[in-house]
N, C-alpha and C. Protein backbone atom coordinates (compact mmCIF):
# COMPACT_ATOMS: atom_id res chain seq x y z
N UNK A 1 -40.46 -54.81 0.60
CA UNK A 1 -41.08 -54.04 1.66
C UNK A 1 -39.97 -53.40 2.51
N UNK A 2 -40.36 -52.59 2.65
CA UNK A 2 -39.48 -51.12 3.57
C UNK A 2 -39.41 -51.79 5.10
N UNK A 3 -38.09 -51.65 5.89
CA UNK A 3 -38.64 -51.98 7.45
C UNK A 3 -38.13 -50.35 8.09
N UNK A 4 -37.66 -49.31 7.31
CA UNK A 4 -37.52 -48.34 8.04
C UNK A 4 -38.81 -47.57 8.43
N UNK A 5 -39.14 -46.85 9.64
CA UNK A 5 -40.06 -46.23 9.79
C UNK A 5 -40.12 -45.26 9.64
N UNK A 6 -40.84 -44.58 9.67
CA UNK A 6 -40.87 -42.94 9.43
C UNK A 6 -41.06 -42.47 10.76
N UNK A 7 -40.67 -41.51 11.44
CA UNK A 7 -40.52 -40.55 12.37
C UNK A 7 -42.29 -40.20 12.67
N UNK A 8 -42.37 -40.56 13.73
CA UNK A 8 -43.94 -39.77 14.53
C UNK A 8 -44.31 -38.55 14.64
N UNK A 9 -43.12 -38.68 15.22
CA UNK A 9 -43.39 -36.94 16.01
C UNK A 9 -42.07 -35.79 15.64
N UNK A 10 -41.95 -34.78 16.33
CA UNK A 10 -40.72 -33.89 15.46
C UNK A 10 -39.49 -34.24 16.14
N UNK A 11 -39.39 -34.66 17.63
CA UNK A 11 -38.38 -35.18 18.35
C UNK A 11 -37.42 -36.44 17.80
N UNK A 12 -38.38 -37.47 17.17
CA UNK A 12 -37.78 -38.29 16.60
C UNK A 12 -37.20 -37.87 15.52
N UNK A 13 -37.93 -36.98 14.57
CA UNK A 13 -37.55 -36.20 13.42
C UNK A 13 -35.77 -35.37 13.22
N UNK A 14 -36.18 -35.13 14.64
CA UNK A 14 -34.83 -34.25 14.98
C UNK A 14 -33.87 -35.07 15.32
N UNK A 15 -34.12 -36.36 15.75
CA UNK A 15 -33.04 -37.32 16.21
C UNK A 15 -32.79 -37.96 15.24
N UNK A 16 -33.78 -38.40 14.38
CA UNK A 16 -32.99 -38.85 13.03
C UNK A 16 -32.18 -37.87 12.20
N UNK A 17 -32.49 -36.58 12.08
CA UNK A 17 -31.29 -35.71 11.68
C UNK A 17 -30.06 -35.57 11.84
N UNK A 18 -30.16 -35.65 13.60
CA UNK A 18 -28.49 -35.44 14.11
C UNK A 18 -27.83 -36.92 13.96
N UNK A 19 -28.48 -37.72 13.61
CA UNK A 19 -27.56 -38.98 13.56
C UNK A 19 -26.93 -38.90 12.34
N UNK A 20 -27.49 -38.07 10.93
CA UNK A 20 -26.63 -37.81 9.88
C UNK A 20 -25.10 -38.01 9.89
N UNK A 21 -24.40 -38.30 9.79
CA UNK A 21 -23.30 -38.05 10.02
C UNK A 21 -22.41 -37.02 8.41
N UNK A 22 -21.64 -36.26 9.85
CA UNK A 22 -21.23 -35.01 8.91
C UNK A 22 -20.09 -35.34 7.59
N UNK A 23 -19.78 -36.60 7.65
CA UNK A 23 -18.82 -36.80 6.45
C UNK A 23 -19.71 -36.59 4.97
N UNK A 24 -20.78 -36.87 5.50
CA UNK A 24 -21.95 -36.70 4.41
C UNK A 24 -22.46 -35.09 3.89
N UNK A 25 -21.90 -34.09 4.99
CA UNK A 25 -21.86 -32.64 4.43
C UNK A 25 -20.80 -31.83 5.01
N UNK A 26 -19.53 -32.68 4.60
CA UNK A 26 -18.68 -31.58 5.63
C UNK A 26 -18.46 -30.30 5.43
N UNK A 27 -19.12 -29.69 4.59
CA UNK A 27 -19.31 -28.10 4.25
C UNK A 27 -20.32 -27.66 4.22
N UNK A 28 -21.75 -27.27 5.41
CA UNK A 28 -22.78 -27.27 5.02
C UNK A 28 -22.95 -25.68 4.85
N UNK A 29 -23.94 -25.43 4.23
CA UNK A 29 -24.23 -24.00 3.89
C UNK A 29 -24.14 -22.78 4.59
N UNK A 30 -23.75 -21.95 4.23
CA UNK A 30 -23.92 -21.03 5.28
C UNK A 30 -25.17 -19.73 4.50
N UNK A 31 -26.01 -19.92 5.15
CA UNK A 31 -26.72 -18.66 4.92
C UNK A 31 -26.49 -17.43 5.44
N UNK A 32 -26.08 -16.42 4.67
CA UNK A 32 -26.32 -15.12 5.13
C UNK A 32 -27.56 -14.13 5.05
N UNK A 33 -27.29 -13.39 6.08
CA UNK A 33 -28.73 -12.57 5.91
C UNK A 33 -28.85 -11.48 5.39
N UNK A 34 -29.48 -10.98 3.94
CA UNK A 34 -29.90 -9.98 3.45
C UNK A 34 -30.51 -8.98 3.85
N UNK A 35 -30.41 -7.68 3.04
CA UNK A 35 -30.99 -6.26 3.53
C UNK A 35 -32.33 -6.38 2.54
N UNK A 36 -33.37 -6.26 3.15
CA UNK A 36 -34.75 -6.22 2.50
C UNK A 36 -34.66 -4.94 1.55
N UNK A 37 -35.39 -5.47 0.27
CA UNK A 37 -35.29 -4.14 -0.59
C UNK A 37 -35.77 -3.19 0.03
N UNK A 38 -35.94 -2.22 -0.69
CA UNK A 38 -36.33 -0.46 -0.60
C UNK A 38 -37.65 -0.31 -0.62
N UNK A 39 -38.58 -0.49 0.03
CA UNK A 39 -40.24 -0.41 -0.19
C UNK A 39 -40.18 1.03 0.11
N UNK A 40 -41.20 1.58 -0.99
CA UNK A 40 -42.54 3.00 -0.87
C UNK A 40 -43.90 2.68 -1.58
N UNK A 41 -44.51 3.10 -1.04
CA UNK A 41 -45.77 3.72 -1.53
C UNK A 41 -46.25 3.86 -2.62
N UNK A 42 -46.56 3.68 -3.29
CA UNK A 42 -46.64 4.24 -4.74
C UNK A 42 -48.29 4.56 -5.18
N UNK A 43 -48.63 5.73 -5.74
CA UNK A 43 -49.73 5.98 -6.21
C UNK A 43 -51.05 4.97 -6.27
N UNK A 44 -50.62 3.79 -6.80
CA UNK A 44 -51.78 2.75 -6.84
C UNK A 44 -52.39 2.04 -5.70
N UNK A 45 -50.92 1.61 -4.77
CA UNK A 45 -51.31 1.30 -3.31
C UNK A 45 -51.60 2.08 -2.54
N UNK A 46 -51.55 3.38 -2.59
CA UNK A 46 -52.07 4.57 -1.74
C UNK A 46 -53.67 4.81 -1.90
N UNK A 47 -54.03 4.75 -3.41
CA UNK A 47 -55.45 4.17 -3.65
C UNK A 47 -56.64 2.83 -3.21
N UNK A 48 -55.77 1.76 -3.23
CA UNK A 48 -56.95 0.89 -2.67
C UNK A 48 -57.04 1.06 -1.30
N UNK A 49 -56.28 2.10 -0.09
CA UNK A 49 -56.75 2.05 0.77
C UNK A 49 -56.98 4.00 0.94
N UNK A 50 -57.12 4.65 -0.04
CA UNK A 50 -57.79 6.24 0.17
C UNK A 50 -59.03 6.10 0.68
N UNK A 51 -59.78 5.35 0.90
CA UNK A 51 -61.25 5.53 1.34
C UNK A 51 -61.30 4.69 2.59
N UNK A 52 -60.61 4.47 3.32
CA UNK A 52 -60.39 3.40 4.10
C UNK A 52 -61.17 3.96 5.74
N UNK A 53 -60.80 5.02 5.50
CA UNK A 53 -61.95 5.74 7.11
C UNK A 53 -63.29 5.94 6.64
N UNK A 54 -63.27 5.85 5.42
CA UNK A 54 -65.38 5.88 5.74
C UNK A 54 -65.58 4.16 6.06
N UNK A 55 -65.04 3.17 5.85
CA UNK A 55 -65.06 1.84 6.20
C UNK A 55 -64.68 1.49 8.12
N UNK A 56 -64.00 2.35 8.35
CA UNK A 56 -63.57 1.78 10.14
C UNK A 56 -64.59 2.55 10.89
């Protein structure tokens, strides 16, 4: 049988995080942030909403 508990709420959640200790990731990730692709329109999606003012 387990005597660790599990976290209640997100505060505790968060306090069990920072107790991690960093020898355990001393390189943690770095995310960078990407340029969202190139969106248009295209013929088919311009269709399911062509009729869209006889509906509003």
């Amino acid at each position: 049988m387990s005597t660790v508990k599990e976290p209640e709420t997100w505060q505790q959640l968060i306090a069990d995080c920072a107790d991690i200790p960093r020898t355990l990731n001393p390189h943690p990730a770095v995310i960078l942030p990407r340029a969202a692709p190139q969106w248009e329109v295209d013929e088919k999606c311009e269709a399911q909403v062509a009729d869209l003012d006889e509906y509003v």
